[in-house]
C-alpha atoms as a PDB file:
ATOM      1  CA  UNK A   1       0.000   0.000   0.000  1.00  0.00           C
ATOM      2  CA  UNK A   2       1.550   3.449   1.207  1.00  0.00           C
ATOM      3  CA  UNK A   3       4.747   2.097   1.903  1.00  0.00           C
ATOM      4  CA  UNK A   4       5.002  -0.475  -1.795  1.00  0.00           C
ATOM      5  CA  UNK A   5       3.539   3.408  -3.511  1.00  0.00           C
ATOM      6  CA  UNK A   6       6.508   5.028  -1.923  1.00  0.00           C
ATOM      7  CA  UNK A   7       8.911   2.221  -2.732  1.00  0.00           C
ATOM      8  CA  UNK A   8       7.643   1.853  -6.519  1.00  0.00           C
ATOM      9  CA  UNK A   9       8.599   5.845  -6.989  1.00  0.00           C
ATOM     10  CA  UNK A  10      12.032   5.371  -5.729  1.00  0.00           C
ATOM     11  CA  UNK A  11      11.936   2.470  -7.677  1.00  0.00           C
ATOM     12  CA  UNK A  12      11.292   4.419 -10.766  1.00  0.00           C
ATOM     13  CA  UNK A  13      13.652   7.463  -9.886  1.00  0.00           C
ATOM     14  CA  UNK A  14      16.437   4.969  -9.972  1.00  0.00           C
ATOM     15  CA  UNK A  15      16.058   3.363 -13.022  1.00  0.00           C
ATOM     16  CA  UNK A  16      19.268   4.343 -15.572  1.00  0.00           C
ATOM     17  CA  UNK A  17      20.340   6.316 -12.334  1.00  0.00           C
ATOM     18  CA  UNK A  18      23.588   4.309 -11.027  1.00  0.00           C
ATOM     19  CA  UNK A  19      23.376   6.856  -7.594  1.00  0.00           C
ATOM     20  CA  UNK A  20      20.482   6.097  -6.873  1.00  0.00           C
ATOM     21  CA  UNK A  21      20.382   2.748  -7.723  1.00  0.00           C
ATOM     22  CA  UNK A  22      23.400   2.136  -5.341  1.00  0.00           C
ATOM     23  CA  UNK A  23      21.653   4.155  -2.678  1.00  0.00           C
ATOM     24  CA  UNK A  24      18.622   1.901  -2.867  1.00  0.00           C
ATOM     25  CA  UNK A  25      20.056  -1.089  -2.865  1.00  0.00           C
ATOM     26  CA  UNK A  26      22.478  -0.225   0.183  1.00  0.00           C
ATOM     27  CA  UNK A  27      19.075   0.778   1.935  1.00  0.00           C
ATOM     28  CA  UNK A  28      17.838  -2.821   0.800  1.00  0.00           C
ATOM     29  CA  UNK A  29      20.821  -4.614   2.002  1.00  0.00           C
ATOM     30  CA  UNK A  30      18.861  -6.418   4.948  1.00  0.00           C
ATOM     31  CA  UNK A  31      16.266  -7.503   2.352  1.00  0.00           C
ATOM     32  CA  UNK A  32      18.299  -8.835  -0.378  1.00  0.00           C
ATOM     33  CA  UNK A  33      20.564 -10.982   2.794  1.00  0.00           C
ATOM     34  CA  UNK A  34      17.026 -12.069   4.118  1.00  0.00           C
ATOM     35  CA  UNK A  35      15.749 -13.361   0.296  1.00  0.00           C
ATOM     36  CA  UNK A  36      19.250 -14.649  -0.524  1.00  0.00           C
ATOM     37  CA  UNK A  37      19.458 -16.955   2.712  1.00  0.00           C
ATOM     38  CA  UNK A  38      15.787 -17.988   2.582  1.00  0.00           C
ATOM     39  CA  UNK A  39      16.296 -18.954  -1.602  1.00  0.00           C
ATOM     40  CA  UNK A  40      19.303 -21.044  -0.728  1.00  0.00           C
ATOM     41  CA  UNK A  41      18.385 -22.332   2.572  1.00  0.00           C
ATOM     42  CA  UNK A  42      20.995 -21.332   5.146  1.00  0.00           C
ATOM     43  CA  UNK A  43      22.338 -17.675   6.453  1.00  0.00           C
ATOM     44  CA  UNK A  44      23.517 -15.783   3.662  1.00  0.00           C
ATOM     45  CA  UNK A  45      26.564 -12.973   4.801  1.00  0.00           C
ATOM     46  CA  UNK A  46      27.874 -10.024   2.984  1.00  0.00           C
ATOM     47  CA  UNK A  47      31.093 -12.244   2.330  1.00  0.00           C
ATOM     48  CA  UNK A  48      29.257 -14.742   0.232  1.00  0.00           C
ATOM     49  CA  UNK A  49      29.654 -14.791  -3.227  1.00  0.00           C
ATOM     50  CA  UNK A  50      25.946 -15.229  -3.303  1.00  0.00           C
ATOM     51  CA  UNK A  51      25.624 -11.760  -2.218  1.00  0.00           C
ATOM     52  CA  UNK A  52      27.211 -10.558  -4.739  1.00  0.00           C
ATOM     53  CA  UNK A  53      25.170 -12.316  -7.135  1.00  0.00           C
ATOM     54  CA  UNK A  54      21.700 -11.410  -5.395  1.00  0.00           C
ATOM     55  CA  UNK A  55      22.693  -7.537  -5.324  1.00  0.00           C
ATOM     56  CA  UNK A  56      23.036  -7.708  -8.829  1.00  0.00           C
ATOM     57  CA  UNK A  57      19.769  -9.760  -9.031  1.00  0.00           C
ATOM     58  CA  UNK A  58      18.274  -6.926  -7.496  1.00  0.00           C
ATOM     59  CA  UNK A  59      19.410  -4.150  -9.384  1.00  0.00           C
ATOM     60  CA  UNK A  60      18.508  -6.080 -12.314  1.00  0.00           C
ATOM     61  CA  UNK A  61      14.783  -5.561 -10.884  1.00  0.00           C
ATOM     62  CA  UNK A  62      15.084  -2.140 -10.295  1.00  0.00           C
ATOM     63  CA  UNK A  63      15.914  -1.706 -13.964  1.00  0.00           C
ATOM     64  CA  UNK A  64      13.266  -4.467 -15.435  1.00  0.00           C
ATOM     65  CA  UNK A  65      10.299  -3.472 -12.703  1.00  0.00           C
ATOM     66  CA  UNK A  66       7.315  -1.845 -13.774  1.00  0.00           C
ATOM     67  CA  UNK A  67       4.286  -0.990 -11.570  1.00  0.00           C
ATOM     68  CA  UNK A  68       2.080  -3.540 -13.430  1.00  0.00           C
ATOM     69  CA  UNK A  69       4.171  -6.643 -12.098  1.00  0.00           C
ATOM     70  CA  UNK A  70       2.653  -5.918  -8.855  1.00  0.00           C
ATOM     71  CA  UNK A  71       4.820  -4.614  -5.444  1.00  0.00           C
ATOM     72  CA  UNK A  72       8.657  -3.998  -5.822  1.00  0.00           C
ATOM     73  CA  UNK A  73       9.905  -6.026  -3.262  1.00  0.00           C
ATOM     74  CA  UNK A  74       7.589  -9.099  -4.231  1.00  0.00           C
ATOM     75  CA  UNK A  75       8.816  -9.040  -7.775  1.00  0.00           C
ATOM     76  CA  UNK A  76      12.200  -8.208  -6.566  1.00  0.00           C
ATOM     77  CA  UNK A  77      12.354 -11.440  -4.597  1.00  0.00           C
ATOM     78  CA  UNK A  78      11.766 -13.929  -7.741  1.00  0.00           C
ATOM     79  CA  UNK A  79      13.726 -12.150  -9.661  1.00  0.00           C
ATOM     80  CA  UNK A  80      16.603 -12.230  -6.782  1.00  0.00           C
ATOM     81  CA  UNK A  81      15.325 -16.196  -6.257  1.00  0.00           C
ATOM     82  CA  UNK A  82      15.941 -17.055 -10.293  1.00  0.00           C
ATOM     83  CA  UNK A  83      18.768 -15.615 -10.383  1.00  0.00           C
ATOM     84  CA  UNK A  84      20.369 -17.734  -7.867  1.00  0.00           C
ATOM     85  CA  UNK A  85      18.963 -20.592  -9.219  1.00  0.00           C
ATOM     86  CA  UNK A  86      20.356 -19.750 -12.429  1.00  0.00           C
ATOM     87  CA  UNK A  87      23.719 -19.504 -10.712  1.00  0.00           C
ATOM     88  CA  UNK A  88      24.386 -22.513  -9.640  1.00  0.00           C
ATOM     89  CA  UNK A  89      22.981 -24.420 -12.685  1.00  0.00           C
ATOM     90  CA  UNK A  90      26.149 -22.495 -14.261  1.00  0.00           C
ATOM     91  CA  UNK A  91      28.509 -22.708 -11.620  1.00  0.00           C
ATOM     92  CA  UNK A  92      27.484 -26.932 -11.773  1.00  0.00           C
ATOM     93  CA  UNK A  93      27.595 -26.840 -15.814  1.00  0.00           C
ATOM     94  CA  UNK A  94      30.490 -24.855 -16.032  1.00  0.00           C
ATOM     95  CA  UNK A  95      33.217 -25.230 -13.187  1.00  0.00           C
ATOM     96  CA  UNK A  96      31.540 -28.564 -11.315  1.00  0.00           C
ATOM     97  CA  UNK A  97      30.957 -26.658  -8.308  1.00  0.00           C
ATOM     98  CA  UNK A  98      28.224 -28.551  -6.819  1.00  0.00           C
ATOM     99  CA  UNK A  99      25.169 -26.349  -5.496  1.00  0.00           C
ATOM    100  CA  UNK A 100      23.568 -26.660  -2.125  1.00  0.00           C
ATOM    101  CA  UNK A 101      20.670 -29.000  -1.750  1.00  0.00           C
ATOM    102  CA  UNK A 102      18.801 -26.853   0.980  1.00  0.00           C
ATOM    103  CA  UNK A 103      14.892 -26.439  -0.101  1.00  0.00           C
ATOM    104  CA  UNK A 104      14.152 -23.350  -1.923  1.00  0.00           C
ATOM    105  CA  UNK A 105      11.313 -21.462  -1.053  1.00  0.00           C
ATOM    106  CA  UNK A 106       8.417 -21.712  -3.419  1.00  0.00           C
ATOM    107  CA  UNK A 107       7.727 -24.348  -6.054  1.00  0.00           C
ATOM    108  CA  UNK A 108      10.485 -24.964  -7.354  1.00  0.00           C
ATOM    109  CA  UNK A 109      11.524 -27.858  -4.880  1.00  0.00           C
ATOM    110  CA  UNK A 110      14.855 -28.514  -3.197  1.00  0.00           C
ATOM    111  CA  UNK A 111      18.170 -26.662  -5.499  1.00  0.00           C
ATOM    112  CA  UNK A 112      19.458 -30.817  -4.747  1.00  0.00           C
ATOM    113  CA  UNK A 113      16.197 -31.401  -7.232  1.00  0.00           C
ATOM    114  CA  UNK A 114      17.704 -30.085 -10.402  1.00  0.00           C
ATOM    115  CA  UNK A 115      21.238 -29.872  -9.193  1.00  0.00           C
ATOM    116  CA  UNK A 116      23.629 -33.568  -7.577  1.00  0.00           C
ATOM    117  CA  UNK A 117      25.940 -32.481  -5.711  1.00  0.00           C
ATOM    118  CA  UNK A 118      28.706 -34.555  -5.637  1.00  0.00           C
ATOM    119  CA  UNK A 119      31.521 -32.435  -4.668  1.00  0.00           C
ATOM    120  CA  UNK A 120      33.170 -33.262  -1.106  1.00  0.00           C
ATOM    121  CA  UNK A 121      31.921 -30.424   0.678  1.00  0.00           C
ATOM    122  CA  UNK A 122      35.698 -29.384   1.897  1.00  0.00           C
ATOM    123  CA  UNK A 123      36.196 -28.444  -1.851  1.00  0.00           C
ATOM    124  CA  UNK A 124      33.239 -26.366  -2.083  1.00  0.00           C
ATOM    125  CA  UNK A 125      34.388 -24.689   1.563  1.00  0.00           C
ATOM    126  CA  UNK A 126      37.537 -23.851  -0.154  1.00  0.00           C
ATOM    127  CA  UNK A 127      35.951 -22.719  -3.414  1.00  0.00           C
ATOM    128  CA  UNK A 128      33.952 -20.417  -1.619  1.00  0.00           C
ATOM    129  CA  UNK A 129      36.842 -18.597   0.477  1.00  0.00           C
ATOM    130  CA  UNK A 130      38.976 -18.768  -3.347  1.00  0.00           C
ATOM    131  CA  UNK A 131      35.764 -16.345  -4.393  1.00  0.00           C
ATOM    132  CA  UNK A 132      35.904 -14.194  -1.077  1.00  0.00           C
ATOM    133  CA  UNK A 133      39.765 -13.631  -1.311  1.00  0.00           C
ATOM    134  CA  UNK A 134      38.953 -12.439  -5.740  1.00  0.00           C
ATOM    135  CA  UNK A 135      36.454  -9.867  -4.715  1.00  0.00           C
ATOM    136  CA  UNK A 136      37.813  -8.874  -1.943  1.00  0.00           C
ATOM    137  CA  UNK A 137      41.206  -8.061  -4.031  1.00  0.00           C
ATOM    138  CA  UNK A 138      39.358  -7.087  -7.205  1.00  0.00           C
ATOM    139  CA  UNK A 139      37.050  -4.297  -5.355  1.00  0.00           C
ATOM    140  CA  UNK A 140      39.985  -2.957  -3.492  1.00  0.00           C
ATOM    141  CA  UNK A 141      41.584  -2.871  -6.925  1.00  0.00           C
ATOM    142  CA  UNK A 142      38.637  -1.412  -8.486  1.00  0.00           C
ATOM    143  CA  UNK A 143      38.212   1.406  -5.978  1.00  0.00           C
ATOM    144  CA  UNK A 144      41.410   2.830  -7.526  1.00  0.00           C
ATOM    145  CA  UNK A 145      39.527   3.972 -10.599  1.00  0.00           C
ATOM    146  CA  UNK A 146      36.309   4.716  -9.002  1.00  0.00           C
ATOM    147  CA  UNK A 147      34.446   2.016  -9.693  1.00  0.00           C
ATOM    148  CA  UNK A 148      32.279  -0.399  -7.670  1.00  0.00           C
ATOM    149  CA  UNK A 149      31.146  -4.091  -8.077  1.00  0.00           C
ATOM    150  CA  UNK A 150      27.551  -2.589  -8.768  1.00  0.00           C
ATOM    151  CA  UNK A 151      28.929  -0.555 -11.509  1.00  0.00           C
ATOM    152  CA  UNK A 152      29.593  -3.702 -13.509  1.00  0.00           C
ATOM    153  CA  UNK A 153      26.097  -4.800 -13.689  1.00  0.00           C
ATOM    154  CA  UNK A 154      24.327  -0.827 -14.311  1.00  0.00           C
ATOM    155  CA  UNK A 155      27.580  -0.142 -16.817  1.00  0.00           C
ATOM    156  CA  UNK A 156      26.746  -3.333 -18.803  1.00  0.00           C
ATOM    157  CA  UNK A 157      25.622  -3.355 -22.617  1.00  0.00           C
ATOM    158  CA  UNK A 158      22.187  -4.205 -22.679  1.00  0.00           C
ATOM    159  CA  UNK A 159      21.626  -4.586 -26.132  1.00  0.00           C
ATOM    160  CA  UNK A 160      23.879  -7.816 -27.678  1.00  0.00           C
ATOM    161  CA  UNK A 161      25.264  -5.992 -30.874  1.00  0.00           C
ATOM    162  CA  UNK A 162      27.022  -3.465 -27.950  1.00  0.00           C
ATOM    163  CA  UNK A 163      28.128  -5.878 -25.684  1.00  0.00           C
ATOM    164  CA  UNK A 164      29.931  -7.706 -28.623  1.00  0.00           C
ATOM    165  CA  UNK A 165      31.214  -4.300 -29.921  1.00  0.00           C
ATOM    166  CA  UNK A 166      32.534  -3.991 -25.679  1.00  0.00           C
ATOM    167  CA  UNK A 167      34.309  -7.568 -25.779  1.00  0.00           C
ATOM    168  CA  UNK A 168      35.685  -6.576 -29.515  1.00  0.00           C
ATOM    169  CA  UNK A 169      37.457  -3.622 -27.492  1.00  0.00           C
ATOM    170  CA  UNK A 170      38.412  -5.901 -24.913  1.00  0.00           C
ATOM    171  CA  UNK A 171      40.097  -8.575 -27.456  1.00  0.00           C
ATOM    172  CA  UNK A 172      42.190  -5.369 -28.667  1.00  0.00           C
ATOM    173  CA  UNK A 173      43.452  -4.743 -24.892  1.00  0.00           C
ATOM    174  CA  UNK A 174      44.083  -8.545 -24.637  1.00  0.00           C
ATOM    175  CA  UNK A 175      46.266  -8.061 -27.644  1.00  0.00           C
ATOM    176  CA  UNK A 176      48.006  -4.708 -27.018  1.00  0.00           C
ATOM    177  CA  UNK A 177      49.587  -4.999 -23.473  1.00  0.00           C
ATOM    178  CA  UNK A 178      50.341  -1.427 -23.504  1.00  0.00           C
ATOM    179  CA  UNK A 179      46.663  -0.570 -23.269  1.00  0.00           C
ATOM    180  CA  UNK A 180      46.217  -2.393 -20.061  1.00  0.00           C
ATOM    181  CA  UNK A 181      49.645  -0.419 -18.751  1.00  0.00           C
ATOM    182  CA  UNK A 182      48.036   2.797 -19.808  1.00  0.00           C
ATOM    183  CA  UNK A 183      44.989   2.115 -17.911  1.00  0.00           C
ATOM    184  CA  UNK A 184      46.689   1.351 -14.481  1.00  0.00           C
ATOM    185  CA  UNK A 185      49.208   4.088 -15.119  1.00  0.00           C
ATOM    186  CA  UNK A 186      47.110   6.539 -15.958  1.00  0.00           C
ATOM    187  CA  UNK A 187      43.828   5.850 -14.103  1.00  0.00           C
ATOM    188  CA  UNK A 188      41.718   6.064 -16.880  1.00  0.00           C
ATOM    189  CA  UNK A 189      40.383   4.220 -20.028  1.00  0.00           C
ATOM    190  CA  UNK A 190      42.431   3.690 -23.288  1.00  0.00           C
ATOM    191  CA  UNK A 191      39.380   5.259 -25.053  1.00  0.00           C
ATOM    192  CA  UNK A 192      41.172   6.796 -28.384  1.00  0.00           C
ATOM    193  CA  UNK A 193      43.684   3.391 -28.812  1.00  0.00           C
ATOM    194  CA  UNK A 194      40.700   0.933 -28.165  1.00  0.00           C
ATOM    195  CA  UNK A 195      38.356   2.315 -30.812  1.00  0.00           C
ATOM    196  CA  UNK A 196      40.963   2.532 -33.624  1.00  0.00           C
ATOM    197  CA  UNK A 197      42.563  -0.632 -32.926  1.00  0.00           C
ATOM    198  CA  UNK A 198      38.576  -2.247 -32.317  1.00  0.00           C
ATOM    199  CA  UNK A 199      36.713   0.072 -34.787  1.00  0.00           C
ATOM    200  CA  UNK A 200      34.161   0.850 -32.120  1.00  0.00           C
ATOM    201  CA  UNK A 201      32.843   4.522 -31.968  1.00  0.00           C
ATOM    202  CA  UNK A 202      34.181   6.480 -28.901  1.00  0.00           C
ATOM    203  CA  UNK A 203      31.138   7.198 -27.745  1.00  0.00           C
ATOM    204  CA  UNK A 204      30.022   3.509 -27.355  1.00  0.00           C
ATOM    205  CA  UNK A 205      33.195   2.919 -25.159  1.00  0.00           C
ATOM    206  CA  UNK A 206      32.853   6.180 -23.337  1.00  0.00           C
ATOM    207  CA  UNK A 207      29.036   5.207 -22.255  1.00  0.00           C
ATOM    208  CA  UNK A 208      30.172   1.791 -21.040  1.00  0.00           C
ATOM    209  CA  UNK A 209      33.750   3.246 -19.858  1.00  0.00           C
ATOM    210  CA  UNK A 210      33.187   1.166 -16.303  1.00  0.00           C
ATOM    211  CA  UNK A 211      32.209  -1.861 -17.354  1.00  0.00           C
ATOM    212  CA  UNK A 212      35.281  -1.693 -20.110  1.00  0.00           C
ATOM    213  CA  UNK A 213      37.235  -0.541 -16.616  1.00  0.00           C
ATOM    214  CA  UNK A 214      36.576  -3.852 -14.794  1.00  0.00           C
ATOM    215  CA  UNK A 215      36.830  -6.324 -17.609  1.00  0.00           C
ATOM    216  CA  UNK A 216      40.499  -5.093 -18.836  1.00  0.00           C
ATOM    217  CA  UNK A 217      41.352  -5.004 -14.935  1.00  0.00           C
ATOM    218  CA  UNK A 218      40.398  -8.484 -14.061  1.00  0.00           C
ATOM    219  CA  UNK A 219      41.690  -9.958 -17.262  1.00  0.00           C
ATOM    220  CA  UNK A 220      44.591  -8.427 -16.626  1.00  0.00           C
ATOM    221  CA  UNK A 221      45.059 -10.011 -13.182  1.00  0.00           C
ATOM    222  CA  UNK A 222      43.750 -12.885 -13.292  1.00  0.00           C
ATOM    223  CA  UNK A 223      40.722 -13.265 -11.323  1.00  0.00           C
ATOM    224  CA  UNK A 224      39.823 -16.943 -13.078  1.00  0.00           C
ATOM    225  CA  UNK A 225      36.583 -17.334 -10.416  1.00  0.00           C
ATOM    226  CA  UNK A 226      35.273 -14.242 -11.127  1.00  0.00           C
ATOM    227  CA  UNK A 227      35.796 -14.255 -14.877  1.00  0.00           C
ATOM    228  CA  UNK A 228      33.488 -17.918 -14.640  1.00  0.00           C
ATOM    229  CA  UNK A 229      30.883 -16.022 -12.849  1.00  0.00           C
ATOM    230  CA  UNK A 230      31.015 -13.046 -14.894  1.00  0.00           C
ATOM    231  CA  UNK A 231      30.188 -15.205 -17.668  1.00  0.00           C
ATOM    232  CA  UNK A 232      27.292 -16.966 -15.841  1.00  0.00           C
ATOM    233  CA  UNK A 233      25.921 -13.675 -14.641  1.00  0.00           C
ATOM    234  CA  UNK A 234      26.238 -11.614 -17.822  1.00  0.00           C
ATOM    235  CA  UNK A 235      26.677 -14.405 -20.798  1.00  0.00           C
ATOM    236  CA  UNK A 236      29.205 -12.069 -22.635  1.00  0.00           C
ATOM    237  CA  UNK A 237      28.678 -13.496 -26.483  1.00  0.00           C
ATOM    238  CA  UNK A 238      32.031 -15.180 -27.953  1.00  0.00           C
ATOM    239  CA  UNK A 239      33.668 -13.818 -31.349  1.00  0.00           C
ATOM    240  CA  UNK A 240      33.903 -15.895 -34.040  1.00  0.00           C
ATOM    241  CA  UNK A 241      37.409 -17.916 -33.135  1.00  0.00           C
ATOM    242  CA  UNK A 242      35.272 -19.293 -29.991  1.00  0.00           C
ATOM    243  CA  UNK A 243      36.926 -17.220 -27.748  1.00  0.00           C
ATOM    244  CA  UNK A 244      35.551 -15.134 -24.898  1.00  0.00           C
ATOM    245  CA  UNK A 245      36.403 -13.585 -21.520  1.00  0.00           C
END
């Protein structure tokens, strides 16, 4: 009622608005821990990779919500509940790191249901504190050029003919090491180099500038666990050799 009214405006002031979005979702925090834990069936902490991927879940509903889908929050909890769900299907298909089998709320059953886990749970433990110790390190690294976890998901193409014209930028930067040296030299983003090298307009690189940011700096480092959940999360397409992030 008065209080889902009030949340729907703020809601709708922060779509396309990364400041606001940020704000809302900090304000949120408790909500998104609360969904995260109850959609994978134990205590979800701000240290758990699933966090990560539910705070993204839920800025993906501020930008997708839309007063006829009913109250924010509501809608913002299956979208935050798929979105999990869909993450460890990946994380199982791609790096055979088994998912919990805790019930989900809803539905959809137990995440066991769709998902054996077969991986001693020691190995999962230590996968889980690998993925702690790369965000940690990558948004320590990231704060350097003023730019935030969050800033990945708002900053990324939406269309598909962009986000191929980002990762054709990117390839260039994997191919020109001097480009990734110029960005952690200089604190700012190869623009010029990357779009005659790429043949991407300036403009397209400027508007997705943080996103470009955080790819170049976690290819450049490494970061193997978070470039597998990158791809999960954002399903950057491949170029025609096969390759991708």
């Amino acid at each position: 009622m008065k209080g889902d009214a009030l949340t729907a405006e703020r809601v709708y002031s922060a779509k396309g608005d990364s400041i606001l979005a940020d704000e809302l979702i900090r304000a949120y925090l408790p909500f998104i821990r609360s969904e995260a834990s109850k959609a994978v069936g134990r205590i979800v902490t701000d240290r758990d990779d699933e966090m990560s991927v539910a705070m993204i879940a839920f800025h993906e509903a501020i930008e997708s919500y839309s007063k006829l889908r009913g109250a924010f929050l509501s809608y913002a909890a299956v979208v935050l509940r798929r979105k999990l769900i869909d993450y460890y299907r990946k994380e199982k298909r791609h790096a055979n790191v088994s998912s919990l089998d805790e019930p989900v709320q809803g539905d959809r059953g137990a995440l066991g249901d769709m998902l054996a886990d077969k991986t001693d749970a020691y190995e999962r433990a230590g996968a889980r504190d690998a993925t702690r110790r790369e965000i940690a390190e990558l948004t320590k690294q990231l704060m350097e050029f003023g730019v935030t976890l969050t800033d990945i998901a708002d900053n990324c193409p939406k269309q598909e003919r962009t986000l191929a014209a980002c990762h054709k930028a990117l390839c260039v930067a994997k191919s020109n090491p001097e480009f990734i040296d110029e960005l952690k030299r200089l604190k700012r983003l190869p623009i010029a180099g990357l779009s005659a090298g790429s043949g991407v307009e300036r403009k397209t690189l400027e508007r997705h500038r943080k996103y470009l940011i955080a790819l170049m700096i976690i290819y450049s480092n490494g970061y193997e666990i978070i470039r597998g959940h990158l791809k999960q999360v954002f399903t950057p397409p491949r170029t025609e050799g096969g390759a991708a992030v």
